[in-house]
C-alpha atoms as a PDB file:
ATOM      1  CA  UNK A   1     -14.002  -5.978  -3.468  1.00  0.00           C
ATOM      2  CA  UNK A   2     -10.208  -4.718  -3.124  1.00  0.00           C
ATOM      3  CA  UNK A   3      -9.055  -4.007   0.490  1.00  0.00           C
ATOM      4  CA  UNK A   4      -6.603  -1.626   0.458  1.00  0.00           C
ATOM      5  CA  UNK A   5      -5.000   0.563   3.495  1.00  0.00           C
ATOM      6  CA  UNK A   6      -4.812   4.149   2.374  1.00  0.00           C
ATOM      7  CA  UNK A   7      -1.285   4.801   3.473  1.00  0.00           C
ATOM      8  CA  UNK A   8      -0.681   8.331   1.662  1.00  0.00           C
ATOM      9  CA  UNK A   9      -1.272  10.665   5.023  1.00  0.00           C
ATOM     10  CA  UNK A  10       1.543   8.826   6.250  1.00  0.00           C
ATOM     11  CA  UNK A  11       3.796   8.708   3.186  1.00  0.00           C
ATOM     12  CA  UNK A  12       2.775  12.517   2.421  1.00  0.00           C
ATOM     13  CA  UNK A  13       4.180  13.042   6.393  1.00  0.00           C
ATOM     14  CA  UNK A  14       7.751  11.316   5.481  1.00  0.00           C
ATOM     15  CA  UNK A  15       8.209  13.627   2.793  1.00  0.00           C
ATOM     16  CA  UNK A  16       8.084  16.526   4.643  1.00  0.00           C
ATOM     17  CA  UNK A  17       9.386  15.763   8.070  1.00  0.00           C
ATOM     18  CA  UNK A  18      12.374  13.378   9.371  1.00  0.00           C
ATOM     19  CA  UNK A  19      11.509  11.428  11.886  1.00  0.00           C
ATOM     20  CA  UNK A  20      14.106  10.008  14.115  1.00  0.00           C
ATOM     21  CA  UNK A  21      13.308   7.432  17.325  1.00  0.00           C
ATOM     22  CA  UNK A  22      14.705   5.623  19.675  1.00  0.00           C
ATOM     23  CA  UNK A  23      11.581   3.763  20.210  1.00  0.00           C
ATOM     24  CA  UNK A  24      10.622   1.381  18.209  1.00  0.00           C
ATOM     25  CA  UNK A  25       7.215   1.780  16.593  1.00  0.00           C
ATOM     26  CA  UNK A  26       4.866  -1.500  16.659  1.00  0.00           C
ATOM     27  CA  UNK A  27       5.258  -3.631  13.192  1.00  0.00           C
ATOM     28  CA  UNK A  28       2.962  -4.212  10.671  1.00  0.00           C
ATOM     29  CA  UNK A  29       2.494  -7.984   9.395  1.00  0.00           C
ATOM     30  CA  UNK A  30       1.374  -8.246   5.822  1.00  0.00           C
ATOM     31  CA  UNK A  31       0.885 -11.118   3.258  1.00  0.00           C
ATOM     32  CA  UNK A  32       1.160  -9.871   0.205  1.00  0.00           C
ATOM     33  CA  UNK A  33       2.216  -6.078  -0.785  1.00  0.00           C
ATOM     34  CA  UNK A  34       1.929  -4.603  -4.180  1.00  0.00           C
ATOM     35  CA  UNK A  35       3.771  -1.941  -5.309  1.00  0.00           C
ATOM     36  CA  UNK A  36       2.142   0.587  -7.053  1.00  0.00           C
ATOM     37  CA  UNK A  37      -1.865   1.107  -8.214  1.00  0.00           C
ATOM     38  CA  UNK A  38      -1.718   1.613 -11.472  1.00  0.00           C
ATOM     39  CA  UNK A  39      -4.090  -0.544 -14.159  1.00  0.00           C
ATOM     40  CA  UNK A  40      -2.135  -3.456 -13.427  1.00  0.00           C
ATOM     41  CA  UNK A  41      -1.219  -3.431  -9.619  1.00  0.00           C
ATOM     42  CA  UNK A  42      -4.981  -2.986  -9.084  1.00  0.00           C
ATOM     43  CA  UNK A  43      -5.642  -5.744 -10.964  1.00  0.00           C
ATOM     44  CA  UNK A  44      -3.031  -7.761  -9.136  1.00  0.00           C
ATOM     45  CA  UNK A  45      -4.501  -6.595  -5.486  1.00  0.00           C
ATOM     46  CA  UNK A  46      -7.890  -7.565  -6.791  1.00  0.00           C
ATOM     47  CA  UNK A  47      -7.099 -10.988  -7.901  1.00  0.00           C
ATOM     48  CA  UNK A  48      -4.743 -11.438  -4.547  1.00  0.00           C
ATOM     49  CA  UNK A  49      -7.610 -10.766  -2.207  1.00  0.00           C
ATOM     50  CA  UNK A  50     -10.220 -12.645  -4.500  1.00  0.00           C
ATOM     51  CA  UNK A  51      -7.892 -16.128  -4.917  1.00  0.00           C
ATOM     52  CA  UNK A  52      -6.665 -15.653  -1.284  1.00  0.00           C
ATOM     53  CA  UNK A  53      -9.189 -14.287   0.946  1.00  0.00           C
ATOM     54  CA  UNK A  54      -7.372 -15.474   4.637  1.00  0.00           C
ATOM     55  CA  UNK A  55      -4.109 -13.671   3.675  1.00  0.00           C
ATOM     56  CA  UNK A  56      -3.491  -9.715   4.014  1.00  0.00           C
ATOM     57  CA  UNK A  57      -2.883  -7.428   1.213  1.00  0.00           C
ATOM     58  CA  UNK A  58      -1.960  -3.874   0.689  1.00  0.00           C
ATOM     59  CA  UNK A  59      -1.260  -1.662  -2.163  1.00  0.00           C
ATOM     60  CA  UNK A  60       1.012   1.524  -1.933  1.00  0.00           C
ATOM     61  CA  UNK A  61       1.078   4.342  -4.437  1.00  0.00           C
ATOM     62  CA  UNK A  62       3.656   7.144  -4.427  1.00  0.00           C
ATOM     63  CA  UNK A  63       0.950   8.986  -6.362  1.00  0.00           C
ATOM     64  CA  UNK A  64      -2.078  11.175  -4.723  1.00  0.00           C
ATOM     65  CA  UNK A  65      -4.751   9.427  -6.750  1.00  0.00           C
ATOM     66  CA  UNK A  66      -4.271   5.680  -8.041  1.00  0.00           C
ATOM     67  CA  UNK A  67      -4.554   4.195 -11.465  1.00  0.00           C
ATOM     68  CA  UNK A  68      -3.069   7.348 -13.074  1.00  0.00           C
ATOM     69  CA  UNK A  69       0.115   5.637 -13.994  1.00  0.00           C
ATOM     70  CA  UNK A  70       1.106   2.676 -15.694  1.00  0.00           C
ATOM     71  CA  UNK A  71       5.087   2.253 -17.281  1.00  0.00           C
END
């Protein structure tokens, strides 16, 4: 099973509104990302979290449903 973190509230929220700190927000540690969830970066997520289970992956899509594009 693919674990992904759904990331598109946050990326539709950028889009629309500039956000500017002088904070610093807390970081986010990842293994492995993959860009984009089209046929391919699925299938790359998939085998990522299948042939390395203790490492954390996420993939990101600029699009509002995944697998809908692949270039």
């Amino acid at each position: 099973m693919l674990r992904t973190t759904c990331i598109s509230r946050i990326a539709c929220s950028l889009r629309t509104k500039a956000y500017f700190s002088a904070t610093r927000t807390a970081d986010l540690e990842l293994d492995n990302i993959v860009v984009g969830a089209g046929v391919v970066g699925l299938a790359i997520g998939e085998r990522l979290t299948r042939e390395r289970p203790s490492e954390s992956t996420i993939v990101i899509e600029k699009n509002k449903r995944v697998g809908e594009e692949t270039r």
